[in-house]
N, C-alpha and C. Protein backbone atom coordinates (compact mmCIF):
# COMPACT_ATOMS: atom_id res chain seq x y z
N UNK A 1 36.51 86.00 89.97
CA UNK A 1 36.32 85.54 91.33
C UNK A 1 37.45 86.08 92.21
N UNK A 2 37.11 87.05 93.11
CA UNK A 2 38.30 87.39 94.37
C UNK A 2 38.92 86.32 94.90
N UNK A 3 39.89 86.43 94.92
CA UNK A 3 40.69 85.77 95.89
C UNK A 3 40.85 85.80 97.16
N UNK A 4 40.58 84.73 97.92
CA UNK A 4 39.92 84.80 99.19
C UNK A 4 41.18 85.50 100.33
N UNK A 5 42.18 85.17 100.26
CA UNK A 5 43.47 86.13 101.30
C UNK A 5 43.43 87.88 100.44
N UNK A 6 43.23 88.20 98.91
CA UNK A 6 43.30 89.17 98.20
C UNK A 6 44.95 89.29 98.23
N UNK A 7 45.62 90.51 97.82
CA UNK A 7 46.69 90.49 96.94
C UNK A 7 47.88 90.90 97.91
N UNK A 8 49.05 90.34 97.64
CA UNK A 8 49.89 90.33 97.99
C UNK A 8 50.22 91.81 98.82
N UNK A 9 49.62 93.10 98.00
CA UNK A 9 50.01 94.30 98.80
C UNK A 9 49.22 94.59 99.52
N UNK A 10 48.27 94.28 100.18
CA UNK A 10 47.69 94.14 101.19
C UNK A 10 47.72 93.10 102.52
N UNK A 11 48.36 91.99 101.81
CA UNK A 11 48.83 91.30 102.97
C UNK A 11 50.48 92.00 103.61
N UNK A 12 51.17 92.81 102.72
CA UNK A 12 52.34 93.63 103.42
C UNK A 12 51.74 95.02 104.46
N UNK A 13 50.63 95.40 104.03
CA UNK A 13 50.32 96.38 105.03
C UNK A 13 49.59 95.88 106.07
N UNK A 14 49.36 94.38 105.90
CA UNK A 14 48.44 94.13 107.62
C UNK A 14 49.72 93.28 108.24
N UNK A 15 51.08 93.26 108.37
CA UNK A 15 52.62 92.76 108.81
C UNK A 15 52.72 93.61 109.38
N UNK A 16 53.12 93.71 110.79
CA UNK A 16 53.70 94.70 111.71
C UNK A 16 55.02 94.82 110.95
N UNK A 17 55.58 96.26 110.86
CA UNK A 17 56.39 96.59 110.55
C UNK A 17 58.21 95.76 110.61
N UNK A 18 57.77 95.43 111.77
CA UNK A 18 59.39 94.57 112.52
C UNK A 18 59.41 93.44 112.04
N UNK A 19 58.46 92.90 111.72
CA UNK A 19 58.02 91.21 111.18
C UNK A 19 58.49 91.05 110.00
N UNK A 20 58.76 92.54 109.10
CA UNK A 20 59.58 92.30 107.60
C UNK A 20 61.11 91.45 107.87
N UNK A 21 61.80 92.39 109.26
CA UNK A 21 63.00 92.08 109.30
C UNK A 21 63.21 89.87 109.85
N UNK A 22 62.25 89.62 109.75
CA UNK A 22 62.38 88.11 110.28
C UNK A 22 63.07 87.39 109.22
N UNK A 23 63.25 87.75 107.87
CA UNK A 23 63.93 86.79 107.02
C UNK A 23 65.30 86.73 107.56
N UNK A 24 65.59 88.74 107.24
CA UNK A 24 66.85 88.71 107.50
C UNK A 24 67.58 88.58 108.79
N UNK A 25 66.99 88.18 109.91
CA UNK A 25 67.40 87.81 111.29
C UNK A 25 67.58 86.37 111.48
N UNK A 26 66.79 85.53 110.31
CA UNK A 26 66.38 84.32 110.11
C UNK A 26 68.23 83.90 109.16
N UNK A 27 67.98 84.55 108.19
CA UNK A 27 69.37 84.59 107.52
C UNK A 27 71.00 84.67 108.22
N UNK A 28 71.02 85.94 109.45
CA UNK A 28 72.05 85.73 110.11
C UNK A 28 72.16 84.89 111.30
N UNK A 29 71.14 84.03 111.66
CA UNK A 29 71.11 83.33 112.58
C UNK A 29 71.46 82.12 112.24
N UNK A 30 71.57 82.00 111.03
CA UNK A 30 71.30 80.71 109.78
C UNK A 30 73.25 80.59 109.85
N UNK A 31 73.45 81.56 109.38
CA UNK A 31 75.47 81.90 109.58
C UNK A 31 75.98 81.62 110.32
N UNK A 32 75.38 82.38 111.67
CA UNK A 32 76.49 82.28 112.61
C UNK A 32 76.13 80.61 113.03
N UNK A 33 74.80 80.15 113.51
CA UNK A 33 74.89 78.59 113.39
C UNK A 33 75.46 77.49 112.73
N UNK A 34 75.44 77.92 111.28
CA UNK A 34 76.71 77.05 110.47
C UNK A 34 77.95 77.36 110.82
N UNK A 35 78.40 78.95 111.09
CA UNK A 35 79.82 78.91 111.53
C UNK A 35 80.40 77.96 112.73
N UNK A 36 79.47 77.98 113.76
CA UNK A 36 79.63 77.68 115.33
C UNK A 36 79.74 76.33 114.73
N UNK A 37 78.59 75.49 113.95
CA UNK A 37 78.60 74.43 114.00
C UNK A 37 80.26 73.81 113.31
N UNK A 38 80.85 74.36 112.45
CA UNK A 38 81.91 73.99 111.31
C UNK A 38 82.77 73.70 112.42
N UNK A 39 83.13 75.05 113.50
CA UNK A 39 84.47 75.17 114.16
C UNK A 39 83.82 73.85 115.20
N UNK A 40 82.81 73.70 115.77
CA UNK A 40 82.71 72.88 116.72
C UNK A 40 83.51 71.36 116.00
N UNK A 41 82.77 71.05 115.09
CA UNK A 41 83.20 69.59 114.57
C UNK A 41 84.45 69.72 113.92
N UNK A 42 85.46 70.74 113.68
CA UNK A 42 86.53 70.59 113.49
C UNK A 42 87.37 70.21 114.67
N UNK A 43 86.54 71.01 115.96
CA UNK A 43 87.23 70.90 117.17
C UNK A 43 87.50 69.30 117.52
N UNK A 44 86.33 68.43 117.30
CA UNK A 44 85.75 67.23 117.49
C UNK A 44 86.67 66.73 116.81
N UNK A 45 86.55 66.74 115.47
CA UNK A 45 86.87 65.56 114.36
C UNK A 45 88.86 65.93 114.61
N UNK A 46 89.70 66.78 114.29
CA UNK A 46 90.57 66.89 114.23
C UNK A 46 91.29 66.34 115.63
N UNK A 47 93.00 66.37 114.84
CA UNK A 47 93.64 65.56 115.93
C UNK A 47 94.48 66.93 116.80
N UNK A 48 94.90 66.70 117.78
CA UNK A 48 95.08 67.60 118.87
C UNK A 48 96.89 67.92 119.49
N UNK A 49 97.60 67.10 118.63
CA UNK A 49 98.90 66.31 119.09
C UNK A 49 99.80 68.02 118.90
N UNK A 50 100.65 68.47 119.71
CA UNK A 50 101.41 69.41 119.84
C UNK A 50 102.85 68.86 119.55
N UNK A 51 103.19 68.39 118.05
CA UNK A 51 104.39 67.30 118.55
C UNK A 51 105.65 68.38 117.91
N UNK A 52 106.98 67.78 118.45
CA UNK A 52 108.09 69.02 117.52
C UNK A 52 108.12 69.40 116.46
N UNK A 53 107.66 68.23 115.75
CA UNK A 53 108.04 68.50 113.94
C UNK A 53 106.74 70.20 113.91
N UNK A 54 105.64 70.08 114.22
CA UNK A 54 104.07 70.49 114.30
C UNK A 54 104.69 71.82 114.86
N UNK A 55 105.54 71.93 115.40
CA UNK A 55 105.49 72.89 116.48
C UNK A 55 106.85 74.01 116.21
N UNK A 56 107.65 73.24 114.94
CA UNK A 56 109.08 74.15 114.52
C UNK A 56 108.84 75.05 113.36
N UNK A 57 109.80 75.34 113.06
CA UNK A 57 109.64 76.81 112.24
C UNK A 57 109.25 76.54 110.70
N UNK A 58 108.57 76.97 109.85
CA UNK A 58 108.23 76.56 108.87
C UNK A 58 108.70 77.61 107.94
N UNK A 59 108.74 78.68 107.78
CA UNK A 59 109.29 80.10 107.23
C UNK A 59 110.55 79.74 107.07
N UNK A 60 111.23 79.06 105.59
CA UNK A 60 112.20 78.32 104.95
C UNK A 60 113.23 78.06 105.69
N UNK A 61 112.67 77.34 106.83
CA UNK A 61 113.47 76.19 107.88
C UNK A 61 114.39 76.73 108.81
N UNK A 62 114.39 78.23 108.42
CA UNK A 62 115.29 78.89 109.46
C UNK A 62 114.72 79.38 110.59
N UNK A 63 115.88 79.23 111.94
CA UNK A 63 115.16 79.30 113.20
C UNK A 63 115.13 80.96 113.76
N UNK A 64 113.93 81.16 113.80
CA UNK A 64 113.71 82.77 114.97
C UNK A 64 115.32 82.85 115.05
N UNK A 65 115.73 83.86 114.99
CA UNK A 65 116.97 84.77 116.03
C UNK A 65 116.85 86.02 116.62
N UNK A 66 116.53 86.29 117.69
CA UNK A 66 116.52 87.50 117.74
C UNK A 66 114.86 88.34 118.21
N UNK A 67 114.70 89.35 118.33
CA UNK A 67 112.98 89.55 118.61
C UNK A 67 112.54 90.24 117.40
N UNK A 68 111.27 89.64 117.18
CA UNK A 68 110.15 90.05 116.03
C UNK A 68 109.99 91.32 115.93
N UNK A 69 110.06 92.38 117.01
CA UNK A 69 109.86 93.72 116.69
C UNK A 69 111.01 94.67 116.52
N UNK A 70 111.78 93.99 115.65
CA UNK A 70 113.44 95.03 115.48
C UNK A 70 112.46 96.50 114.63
N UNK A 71 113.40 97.22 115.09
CA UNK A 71 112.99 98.37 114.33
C UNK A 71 113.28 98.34 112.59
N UNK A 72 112.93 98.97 111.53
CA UNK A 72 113.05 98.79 110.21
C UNK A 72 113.14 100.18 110.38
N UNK A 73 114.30 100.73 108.86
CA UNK A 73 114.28 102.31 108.31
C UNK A 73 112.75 102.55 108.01
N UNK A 74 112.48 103.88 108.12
CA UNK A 74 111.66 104.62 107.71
C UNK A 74 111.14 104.16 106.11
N UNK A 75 112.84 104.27 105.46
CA UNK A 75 112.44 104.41 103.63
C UNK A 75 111.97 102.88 103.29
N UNK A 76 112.17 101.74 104.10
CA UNK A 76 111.43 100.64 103.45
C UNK A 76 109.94 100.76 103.98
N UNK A 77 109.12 101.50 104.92
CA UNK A 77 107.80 102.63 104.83
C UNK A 77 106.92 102.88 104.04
N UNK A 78 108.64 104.26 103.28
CA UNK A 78 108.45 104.89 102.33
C UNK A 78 107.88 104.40 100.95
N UNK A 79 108.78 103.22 100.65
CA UNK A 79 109.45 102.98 99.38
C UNK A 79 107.72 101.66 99.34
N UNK A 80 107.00 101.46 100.22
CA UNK A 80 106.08 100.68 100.44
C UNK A 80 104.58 101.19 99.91
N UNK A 81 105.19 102.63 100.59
CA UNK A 81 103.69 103.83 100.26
C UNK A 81 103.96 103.98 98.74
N UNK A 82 104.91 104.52 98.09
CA UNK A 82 105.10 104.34 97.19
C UNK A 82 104.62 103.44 95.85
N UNK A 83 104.70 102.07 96.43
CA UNK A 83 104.36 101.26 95.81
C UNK A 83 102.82 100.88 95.38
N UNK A 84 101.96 101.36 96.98
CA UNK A 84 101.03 101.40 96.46
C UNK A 84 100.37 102.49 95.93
N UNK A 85 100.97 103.61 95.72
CA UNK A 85 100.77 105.06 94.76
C UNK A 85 101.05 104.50 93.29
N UNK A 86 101.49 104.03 93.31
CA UNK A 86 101.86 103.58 91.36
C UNK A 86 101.23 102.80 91.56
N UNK A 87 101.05 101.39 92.17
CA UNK A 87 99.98 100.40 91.93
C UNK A 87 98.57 101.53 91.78
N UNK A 88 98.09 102.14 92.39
CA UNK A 88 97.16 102.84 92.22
C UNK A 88 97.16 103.48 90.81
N UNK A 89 98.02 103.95 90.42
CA UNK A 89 98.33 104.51 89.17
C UNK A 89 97.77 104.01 88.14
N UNK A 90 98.19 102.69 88.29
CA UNK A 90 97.92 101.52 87.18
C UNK A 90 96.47 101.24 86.79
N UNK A 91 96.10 101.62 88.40
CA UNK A 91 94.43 100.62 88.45
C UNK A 91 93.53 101.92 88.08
N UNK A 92 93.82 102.97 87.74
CA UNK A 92 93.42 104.64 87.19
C UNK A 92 93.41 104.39 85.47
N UNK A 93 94.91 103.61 85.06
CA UNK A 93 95.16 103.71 83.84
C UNK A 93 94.31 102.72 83.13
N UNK A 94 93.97 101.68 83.49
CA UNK A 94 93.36 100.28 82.95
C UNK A 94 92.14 100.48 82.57
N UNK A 95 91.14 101.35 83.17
CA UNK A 95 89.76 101.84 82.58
C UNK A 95 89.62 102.67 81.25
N UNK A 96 90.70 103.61 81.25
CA UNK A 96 90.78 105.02 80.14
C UNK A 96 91.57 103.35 79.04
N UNK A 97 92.56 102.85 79.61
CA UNK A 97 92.95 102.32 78.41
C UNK A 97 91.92 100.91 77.41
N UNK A 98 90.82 100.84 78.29
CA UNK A 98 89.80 100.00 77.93
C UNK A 98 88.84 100.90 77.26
N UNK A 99 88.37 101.88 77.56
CA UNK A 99 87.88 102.81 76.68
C UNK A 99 88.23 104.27 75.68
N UNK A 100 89.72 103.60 75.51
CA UNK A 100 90.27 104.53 74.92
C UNK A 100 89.46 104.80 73.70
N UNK A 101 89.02 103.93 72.95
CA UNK A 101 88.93 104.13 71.30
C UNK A 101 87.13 104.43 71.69
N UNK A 102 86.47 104.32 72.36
CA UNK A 102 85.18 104.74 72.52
C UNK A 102 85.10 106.36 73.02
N UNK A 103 86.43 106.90 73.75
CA UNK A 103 86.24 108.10 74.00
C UNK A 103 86.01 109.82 73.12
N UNK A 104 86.25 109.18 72.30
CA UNK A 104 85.70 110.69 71.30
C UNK A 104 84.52 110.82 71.20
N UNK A 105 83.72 109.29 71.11
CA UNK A 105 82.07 109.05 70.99
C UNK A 105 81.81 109.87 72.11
N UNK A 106 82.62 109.20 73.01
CA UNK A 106 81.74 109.61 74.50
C UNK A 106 81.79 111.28 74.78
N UNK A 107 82.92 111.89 74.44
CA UNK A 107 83.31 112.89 75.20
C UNK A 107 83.01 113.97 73.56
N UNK A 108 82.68 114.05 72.51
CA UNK A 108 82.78 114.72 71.29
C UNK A 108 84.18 115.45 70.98
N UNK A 109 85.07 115.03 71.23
CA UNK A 109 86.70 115.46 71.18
C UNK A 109 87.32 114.43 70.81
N UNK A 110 88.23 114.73 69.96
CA UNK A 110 89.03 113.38 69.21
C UNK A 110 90.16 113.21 70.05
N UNK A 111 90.42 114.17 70.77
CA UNK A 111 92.19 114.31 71.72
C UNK A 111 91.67 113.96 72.77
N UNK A 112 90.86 114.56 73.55
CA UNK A 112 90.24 114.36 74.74
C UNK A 112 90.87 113.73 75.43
N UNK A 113 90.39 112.33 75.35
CA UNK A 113 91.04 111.31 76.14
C UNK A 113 92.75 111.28 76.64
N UNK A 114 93.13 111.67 75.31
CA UNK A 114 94.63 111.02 75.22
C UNK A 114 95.33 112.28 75.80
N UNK A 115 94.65 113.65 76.11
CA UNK A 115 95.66 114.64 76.71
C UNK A 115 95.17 114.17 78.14
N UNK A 116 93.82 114.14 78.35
CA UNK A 116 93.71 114.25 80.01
C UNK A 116 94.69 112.78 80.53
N UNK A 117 95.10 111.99 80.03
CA UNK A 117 96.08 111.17 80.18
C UNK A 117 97.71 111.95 80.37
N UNK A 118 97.33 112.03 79.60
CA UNK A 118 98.76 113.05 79.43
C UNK A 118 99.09 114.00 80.72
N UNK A 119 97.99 115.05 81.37
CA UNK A 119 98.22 115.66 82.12
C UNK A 119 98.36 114.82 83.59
N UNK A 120 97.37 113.49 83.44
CA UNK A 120 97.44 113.00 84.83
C UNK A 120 99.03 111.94 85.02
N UNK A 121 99.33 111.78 83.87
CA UNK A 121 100.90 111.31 84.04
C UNK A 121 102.33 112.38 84.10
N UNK A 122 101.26 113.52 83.75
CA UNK A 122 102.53 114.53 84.27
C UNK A 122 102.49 115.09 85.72
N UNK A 123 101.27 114.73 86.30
CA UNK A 123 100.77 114.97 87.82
C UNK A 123 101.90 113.74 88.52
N UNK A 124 102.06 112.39 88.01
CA UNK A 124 102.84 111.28 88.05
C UNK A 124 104.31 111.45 88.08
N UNK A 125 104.21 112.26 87.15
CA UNK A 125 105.75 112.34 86.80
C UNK A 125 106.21 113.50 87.59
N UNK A 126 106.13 114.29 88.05
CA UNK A 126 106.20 115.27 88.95
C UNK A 126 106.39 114.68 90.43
N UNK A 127 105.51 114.03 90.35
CA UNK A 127 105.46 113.20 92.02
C UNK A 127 106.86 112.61 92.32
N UNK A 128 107.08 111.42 90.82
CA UNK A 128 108.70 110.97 90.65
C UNK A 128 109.38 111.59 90.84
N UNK A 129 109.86 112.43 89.71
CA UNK A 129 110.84 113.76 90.42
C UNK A 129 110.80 114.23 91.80
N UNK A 130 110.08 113.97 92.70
CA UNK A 130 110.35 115.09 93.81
C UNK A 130 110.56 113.66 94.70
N UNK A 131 110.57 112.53 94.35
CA UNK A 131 110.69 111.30 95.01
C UNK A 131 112.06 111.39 94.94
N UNK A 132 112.51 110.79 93.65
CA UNK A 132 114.38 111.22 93.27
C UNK A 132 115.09 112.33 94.00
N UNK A 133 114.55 113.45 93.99
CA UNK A 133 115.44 114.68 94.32
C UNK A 133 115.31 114.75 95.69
N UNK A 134 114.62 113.84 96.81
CA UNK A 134 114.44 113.56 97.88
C UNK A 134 115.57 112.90 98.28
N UNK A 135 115.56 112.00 97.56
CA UNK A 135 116.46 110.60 97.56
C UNK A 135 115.62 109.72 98.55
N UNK A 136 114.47 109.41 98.42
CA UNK A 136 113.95 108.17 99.08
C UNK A 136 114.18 106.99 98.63
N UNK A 137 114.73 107.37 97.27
CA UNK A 137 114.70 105.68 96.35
C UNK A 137 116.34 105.54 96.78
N UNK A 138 117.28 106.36 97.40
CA UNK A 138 118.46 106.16 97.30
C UNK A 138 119.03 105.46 98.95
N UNK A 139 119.07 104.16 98.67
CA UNK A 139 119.31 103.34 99.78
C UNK A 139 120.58 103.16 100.24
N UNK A 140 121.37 103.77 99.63
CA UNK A 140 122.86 103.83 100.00
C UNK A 140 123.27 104.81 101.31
N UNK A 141 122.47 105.78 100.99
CA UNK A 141 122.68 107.42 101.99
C UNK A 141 122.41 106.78 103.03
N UNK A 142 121.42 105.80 103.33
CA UNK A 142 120.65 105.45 104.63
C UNK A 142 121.81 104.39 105.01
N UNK A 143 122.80 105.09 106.27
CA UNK A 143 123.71 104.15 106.92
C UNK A 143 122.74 103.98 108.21
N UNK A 144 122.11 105.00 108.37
CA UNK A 144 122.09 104.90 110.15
C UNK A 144 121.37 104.05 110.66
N UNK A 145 120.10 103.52 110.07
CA UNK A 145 119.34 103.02 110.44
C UNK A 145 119.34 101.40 110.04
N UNK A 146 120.68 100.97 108.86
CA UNK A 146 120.58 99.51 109.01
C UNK A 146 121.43 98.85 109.92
């Protein structure tokens, strides 16, 4: 016995095209209404008092001196970029070292793995060296700028 509406892919080709997007307009309208609504009744429900204690320095009790935009050396920058180049390093190393012992399967080479390691920490280690012989790590040289 037919089914009297018939099948689901035929009821998608008689939907005007734009009428698909109604869930998902339905969905972000759904958000931003819960957002609006949250901040409104926080606005409501919370207390409003601007008092000294509320209003002093909390950043380990010591008071502002001075203006927020002093200039800083270059090498604390540097020494920042840096940091996240080896953090990066790390987050490169953590995959190969999770599939270290599966990589001969994978790759049909028993070394494989463990040289292309090898070469990308000498790509690493190279980088170091020319960091050192820079002297970016050397914070002593830098009078001028503290």
């Amino acid at each position: 016995m037919p089914h009297i509406f018939g099948t689901v892919a035929n009821w998608v080709h008689m939907i005007p095209y734009h009428w698909q997007y109604l869930p998902l307009l339905m969905q972000i309208l759904f958000a931003i209404g819960l957002a609006a609504v949250m901040v409104l009744a926080s606005w409501f429900v919370g207390r409003h008092r601007n008092l000294p204690v509320k209003l002093a320095a909390y950043e380990c009790g010591i008071e502002s001196v001075g203006d927020a935009r002093a200039r800083f050396s270059v090498r604390f920058y540097m020494v920042a970029m840096l940091f996240i180049l080896f953090d990066v390093e790390a987050v490169f190393m953590m995959p190969w070292a999770v599939i270290y012992r599966q990589l001969p399967h994978i790759t049909g080479q028993r070394l494989f793995g463990f040289w292309e390691m090898v070469v990308y920490l000498g790509f690493i280690a190279v980088g170091l060296y020319y960091i050192v012989r820079k002297g970016i790590l050397n914070w002593s040289k830098d009078k001028a700028d503290l």
